[in-house]
C-alpha atoms as a PDB file:
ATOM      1  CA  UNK A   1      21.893  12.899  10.817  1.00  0.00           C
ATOM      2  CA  UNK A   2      18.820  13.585  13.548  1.00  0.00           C
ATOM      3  CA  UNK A   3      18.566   9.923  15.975  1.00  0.00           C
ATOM      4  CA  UNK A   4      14.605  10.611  14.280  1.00  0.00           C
ATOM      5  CA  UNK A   5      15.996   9.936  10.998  1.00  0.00           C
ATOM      6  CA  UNK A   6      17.994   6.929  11.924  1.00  0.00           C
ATOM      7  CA  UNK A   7      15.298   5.176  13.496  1.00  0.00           C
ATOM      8  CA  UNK A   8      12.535   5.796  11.009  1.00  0.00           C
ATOM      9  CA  UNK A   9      15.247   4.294   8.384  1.00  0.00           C
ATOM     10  CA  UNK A  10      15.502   1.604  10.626  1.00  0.00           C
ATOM     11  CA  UNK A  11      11.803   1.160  10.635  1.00  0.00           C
ATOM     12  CA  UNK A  12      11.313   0.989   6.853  1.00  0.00           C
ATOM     13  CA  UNK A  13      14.336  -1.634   6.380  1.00  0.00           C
ATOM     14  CA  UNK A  14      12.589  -3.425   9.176  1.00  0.00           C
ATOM     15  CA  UNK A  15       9.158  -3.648   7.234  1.00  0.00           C
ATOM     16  CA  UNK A  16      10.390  -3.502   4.206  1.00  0.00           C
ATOM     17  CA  UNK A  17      12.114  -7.013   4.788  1.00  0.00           C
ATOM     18  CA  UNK A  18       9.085  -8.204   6.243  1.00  0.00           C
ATOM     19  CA  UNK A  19       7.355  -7.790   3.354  1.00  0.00           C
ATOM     20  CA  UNK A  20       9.652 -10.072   1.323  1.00  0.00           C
ATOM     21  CA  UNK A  21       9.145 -12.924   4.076  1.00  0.00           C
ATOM     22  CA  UNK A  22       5.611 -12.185   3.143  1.00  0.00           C
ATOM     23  CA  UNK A  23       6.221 -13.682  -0.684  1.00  0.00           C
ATOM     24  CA  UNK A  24       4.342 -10.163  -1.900  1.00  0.00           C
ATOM     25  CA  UNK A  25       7.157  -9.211  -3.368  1.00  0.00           C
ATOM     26  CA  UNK A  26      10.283 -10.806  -5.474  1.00  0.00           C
ATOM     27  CA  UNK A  27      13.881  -9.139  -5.797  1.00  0.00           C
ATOM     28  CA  UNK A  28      13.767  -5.420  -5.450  1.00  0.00           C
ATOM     29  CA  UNK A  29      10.238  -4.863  -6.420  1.00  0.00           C
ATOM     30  CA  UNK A  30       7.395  -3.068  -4.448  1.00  0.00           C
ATOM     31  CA  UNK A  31       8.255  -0.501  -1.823  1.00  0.00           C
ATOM     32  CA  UNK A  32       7.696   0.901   1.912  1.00  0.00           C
ATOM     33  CA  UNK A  33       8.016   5.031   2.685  1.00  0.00           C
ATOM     34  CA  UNK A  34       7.462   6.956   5.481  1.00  0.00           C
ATOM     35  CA  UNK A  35       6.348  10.636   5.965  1.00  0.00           C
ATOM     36  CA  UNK A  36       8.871  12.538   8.172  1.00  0.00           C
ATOM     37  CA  UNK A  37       6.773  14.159  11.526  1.00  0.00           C
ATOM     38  CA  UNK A  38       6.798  17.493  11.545  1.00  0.00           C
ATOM     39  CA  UNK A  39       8.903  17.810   8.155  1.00  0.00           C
ATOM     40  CA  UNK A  40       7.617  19.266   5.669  1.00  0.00           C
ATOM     41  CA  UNK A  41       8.426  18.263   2.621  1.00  0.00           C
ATOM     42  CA  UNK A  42      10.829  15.193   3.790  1.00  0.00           C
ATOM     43  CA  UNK A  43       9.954  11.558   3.323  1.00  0.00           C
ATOM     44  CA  UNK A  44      12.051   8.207   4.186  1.00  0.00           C
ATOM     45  CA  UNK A  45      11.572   5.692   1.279  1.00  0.00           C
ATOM     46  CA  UNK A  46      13.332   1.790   0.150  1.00  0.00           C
ATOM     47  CA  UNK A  47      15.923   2.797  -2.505  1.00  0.00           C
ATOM     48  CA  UNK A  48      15.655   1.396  -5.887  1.00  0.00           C
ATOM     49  CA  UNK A  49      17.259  -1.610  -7.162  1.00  0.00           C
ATOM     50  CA  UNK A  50      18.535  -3.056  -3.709  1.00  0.00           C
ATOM     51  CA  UNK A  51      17.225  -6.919  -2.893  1.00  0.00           C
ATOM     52  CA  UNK A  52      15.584  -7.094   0.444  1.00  0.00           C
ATOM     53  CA  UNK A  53      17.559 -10.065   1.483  1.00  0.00           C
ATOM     54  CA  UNK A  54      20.665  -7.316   1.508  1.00  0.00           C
ATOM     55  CA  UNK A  55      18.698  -4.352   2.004  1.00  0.00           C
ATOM     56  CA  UNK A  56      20.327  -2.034   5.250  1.00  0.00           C
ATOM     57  CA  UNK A  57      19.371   0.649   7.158  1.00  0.00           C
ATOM     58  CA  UNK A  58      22.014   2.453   5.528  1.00  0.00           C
ATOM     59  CA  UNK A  59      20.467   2.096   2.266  1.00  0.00           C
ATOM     60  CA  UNK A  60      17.205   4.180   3.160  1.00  0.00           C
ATOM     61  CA  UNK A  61      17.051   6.778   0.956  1.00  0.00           C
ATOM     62  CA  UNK A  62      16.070  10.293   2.941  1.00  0.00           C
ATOM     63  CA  UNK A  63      14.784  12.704   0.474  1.00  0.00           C
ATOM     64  CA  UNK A  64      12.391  15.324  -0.653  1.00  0.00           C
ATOM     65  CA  UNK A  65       9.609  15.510  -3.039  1.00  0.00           C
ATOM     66  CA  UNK A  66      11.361  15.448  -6.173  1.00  0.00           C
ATOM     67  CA  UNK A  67      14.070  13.040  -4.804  1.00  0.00           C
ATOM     68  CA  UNK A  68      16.366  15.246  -3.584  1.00  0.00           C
ATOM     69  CA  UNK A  69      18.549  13.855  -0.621  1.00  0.00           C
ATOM     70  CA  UNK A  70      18.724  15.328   2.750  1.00  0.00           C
ATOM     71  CA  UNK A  71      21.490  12.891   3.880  1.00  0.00           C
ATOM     72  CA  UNK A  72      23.860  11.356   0.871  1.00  0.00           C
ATOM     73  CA  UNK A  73      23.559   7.484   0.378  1.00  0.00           C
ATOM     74  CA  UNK A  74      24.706   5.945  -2.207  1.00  0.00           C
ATOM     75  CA  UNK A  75      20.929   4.526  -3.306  1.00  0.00           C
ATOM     76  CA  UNK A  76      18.539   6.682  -5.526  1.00  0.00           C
ATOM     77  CA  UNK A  77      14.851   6.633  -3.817  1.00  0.00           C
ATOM     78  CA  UNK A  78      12.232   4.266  -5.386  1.00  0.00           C
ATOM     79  CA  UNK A  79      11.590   4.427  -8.696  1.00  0.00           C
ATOM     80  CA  UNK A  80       7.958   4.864  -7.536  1.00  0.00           C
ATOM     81  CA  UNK A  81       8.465   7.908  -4.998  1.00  0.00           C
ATOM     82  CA  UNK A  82       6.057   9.913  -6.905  1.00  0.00           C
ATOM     83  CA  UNK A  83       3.425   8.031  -6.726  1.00  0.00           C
ATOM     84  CA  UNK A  84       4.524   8.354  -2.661  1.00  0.00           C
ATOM     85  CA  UNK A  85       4.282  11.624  -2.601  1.00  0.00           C
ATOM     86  CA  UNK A  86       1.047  12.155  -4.131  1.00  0.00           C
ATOM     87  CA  UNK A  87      -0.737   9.856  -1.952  1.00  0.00           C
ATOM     88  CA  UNK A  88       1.065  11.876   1.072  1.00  0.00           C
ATOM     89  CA  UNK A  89      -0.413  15.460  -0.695  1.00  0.00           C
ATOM     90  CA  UNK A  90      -3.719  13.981  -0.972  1.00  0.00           C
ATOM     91  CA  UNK A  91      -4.125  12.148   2.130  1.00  0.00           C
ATOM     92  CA  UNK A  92      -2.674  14.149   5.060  1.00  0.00           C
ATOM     93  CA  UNK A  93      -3.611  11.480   7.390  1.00  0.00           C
ATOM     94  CA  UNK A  94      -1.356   9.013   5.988  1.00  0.00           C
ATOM     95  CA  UNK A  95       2.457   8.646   7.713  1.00  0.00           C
ATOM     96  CA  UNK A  96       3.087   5.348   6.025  1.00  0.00           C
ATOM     97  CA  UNK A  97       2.527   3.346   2.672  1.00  0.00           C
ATOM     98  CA  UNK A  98       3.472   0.098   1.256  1.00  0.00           C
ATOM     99  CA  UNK A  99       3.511  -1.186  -2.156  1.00  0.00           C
ATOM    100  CA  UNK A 100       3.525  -4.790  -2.568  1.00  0.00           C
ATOM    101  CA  UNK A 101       3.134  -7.132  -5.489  1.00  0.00           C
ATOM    102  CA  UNK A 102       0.976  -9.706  -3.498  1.00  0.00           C
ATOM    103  CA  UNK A 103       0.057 -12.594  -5.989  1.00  0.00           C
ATOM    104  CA  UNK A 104      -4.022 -12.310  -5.785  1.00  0.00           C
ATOM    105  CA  UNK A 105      -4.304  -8.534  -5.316  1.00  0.00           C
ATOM    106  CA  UNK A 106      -2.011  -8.524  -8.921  1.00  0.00           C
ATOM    107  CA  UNK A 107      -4.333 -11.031 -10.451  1.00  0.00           C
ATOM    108  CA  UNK A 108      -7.682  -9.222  -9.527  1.00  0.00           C
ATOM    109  CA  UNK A 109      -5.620  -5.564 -10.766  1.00  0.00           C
ATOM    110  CA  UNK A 110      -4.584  -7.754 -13.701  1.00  0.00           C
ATOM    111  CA  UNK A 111      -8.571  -8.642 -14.715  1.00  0.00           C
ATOM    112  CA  UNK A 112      -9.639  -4.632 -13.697  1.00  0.00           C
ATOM    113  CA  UNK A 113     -11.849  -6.881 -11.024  1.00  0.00           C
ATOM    114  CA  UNK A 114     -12.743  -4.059  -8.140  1.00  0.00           C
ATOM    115  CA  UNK A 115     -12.641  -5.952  -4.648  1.00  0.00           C
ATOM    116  CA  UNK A 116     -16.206  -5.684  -3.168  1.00  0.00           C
ATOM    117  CA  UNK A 117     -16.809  -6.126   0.875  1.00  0.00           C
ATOM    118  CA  UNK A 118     -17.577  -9.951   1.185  1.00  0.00           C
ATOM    119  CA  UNK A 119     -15.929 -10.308   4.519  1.00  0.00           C
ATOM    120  CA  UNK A 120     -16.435  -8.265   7.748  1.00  0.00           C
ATOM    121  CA  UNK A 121     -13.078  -6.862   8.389  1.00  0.00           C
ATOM    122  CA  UNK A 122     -12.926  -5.549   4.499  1.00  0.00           C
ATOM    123  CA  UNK A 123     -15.196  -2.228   5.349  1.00  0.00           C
ATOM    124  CA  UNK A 124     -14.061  -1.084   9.336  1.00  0.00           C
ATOM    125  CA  UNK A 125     -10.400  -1.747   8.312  1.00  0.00           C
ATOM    126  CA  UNK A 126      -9.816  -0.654   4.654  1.00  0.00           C
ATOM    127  CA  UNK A 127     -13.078   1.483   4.094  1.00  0.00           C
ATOM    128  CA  UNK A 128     -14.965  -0.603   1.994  1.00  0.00           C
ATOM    129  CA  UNK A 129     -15.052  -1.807  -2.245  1.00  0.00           C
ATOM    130  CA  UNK A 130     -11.429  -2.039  -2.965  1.00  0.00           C
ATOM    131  CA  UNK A 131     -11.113  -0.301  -5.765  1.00  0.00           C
ATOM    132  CA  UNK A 132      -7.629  -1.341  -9.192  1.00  0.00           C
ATOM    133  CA  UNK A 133      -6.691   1.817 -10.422  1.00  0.00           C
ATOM    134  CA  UNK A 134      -7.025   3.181 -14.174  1.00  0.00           C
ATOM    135  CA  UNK A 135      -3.563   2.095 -15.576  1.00  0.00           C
ATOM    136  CA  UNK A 136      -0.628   4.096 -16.070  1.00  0.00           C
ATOM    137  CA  UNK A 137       3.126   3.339 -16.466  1.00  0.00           C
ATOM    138  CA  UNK A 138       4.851   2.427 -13.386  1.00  0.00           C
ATOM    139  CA  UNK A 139       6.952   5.728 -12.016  1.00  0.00           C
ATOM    140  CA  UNK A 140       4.842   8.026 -14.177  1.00  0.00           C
ATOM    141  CA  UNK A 141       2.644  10.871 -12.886  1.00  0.00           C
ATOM    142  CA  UNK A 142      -0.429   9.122 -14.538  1.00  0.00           C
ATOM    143  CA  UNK A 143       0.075   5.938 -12.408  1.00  0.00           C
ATOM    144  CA  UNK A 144       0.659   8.516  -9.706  1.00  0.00           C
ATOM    145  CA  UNK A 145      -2.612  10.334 -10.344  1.00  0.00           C
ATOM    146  CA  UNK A 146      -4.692   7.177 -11.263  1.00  0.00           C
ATOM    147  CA  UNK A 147      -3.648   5.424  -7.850  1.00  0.00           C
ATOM    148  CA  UNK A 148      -4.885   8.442  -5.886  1.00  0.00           C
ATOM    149  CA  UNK A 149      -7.988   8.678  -7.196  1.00  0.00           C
ATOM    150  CA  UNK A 150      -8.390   5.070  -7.065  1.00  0.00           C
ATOM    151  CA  UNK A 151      -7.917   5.239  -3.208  1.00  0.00           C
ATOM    152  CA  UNK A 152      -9.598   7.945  -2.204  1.00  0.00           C
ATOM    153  CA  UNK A 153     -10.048   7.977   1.481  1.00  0.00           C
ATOM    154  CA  UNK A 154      -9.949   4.228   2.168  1.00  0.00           C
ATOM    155  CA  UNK A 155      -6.370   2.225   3.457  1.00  0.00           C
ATOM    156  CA  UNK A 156      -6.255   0.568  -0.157  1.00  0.00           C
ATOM    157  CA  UNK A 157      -6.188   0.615  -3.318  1.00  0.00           C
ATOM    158  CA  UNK A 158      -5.016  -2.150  -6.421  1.00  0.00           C
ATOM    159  CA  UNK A 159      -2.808  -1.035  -9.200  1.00  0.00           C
ATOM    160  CA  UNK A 160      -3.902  -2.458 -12.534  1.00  0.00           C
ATOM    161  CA  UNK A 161      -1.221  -4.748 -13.989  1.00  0.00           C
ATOM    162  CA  UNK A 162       1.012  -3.980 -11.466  1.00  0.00           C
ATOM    163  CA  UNK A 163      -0.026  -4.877  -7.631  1.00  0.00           C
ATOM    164  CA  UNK A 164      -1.636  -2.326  -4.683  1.00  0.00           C
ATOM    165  CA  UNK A 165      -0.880  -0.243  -2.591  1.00  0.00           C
ATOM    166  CA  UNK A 166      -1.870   0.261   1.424  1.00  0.00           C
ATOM    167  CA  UNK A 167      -1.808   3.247   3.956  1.00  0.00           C
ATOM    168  CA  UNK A 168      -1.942   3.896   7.275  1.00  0.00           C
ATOM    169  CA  UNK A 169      -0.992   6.621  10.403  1.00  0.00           C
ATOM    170  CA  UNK A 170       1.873   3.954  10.939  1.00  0.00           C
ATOM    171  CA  UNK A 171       4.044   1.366   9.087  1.00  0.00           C
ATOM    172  CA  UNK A 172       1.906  -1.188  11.340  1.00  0.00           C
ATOM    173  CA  UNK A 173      -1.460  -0.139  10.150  1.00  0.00           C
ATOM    174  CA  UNK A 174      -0.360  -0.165   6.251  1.00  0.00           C
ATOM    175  CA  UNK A 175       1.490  -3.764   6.739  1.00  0.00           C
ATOM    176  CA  UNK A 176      -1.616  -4.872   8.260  1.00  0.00           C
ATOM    177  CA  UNK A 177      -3.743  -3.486   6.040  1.00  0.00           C
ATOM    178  CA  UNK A 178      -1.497  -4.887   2.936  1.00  0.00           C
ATOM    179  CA  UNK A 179      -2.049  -8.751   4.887  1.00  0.00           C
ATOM    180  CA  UNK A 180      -5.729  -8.031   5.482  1.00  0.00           C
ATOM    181  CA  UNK A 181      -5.764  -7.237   1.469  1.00  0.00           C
ATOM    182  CA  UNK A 182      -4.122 -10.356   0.217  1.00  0.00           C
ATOM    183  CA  UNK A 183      -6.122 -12.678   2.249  1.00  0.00           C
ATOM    184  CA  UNK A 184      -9.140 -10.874   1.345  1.00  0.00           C
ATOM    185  CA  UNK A 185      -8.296 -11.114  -2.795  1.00  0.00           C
ATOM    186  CA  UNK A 186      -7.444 -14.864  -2.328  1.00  0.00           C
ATOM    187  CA  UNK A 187     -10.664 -15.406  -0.824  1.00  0.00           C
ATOM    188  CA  UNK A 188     -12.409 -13.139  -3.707  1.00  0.00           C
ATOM    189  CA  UNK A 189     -10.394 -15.482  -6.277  1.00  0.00           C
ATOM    190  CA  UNK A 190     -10.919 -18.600  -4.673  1.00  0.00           C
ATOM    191  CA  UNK A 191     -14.399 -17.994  -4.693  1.00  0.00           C
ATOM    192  CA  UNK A 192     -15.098 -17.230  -7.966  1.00  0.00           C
ATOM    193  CA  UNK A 193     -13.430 -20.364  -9.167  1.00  0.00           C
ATOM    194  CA  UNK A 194     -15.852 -22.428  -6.999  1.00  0.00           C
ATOM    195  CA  UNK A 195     -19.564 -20.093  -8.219  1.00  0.00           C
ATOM    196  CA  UNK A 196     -17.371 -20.721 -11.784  1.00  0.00           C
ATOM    197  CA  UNK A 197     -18.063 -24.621 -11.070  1.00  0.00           C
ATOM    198  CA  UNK A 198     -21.696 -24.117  -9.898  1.00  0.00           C
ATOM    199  CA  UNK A 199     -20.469 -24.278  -5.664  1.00  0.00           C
ATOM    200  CA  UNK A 200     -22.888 -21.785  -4.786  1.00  0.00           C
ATOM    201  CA  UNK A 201     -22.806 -17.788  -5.390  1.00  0.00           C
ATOM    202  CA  UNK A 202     -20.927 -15.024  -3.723  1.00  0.00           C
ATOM    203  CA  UNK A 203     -22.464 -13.009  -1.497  1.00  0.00           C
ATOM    204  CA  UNK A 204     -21.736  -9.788  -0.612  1.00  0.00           C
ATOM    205  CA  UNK A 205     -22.330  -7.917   2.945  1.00  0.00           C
ATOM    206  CA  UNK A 206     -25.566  -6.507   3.223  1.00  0.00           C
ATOM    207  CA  UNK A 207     -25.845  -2.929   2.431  1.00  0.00           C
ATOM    208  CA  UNK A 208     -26.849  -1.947   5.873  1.00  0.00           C
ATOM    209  CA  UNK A 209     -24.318  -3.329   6.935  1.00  0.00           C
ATOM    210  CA  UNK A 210     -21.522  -1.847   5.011  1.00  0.00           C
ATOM    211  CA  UNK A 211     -22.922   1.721   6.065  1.00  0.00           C
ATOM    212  CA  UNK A 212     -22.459   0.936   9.462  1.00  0.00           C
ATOM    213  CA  UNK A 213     -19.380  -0.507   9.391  1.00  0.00           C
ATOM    214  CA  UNK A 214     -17.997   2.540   7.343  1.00  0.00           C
ATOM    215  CA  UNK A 215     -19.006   4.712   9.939  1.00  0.00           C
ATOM    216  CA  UNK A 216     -16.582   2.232  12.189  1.00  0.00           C
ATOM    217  CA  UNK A 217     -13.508   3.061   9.676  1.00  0.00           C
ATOM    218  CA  UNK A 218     -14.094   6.872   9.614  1.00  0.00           C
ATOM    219  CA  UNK A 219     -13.781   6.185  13.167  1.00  0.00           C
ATOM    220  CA  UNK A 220     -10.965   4.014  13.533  1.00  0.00           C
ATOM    221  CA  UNK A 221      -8.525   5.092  10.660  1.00  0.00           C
ATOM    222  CA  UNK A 222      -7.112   7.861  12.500  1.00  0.00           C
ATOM    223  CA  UNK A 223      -5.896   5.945  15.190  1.00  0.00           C
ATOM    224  CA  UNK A 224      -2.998   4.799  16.202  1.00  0.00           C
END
């Protein structure tokens, strides 16, 4: 196996574990893939049904689109590589995604509640309105297609009854995108609890505002 291969693995285990310190996930739930560089066809993904407390490099499942290994583990790839893959062959800016279970982005997907741009990092950072996907059944092509059109070209995008997913050119970008997400939802949720008990009325950014700031995304998401 290439020393490119054994680091990216490393790399997913890495962030993969960091996203069950983060409490968005539980067990073996949720997910974190890679695109290979210059590969076509070859992506580095968590295996299925491993807990992230014993999750190893080792386990990092190298494969193709349909699942096929380039290197033999003993782990099958996520039960959700499809829905990988199609982001990858829609979005050929995106190296990296992770798919968490976060507790308010699942309760906004959960109510089909659409995440609009209240806060100023929402729009340069994940493209604006955060959009929970049509539902489909998890590790289907329909959940697949749903979640891709769903996230268009923004870092984001929730997964109705089921959680959300984030991009990025790096495992970095999408694991900051994913916290910038959560923290975002909580404060959507939190919110509406308070206008629910008369403590004034959300407001979102003003419109003129959210233009120019999504000029700042188109500008920024292709970075580094």
């Amino acid at each position: 196996m290439s020393e490119g291969y054994e680091r990216i693995r490393e790399q997913v285990c890495d962030y993969a574990k960091r996203m069950a310190i983060q409490g968005w996930v539980t067990g073996s739930a949720g997910n974190v893939s890679v695109r290979v560089p210059d590969e076509e066809d070859r992506y580095v993904i968590t295996p299925t049904s491993v807990k992230y407390e014993m999750l190893a490099p080792e386990n990092i499942v190298v494969c193709d689109g349909e699942g096929d290994e380039v290197i033999e583990v003993e782990n099958a790839a996520s039960f959700e590589l499809p829905m990988h893959v199609a982001i990858y062959e829609a979005r050929p800016d995106v190296m990296a995604i992770i798919h968490t279970h976060s507790l308010y982005c699942t309760i906004l997907s959960v109510l089909r509640v659409n995440l609009p741009p209240i806060v100023e990092e929402l729009v340069p950072y994940l493209g604006g309105e955060i959009l929970v996907s049509e539902y489909g059944q998890s590790g289907s092509d329909e959940i697949a297609d749903n979640v891709v059109a769903a996230l268009g070209q923004k870092a984001a995008a929730m997964i109705a009854n089921h959680g959300n997913v984030c991009v990025g050119k790096n495992l970095g970008k999408a694991f900051a995108a994913c916290a910038l997400l959560e923290r975002t939802a909580r404060v959507y949720v939190e919110s509406l609890k308070l206008q629910g008990l008369g403590v004034g009325k959300i407001t979102t950014l003003p419109d003129e505002v959210v233009e120019t700031e999504m000029g700042m995304y188109e500008a920024i998401r292709d970075f580094s």
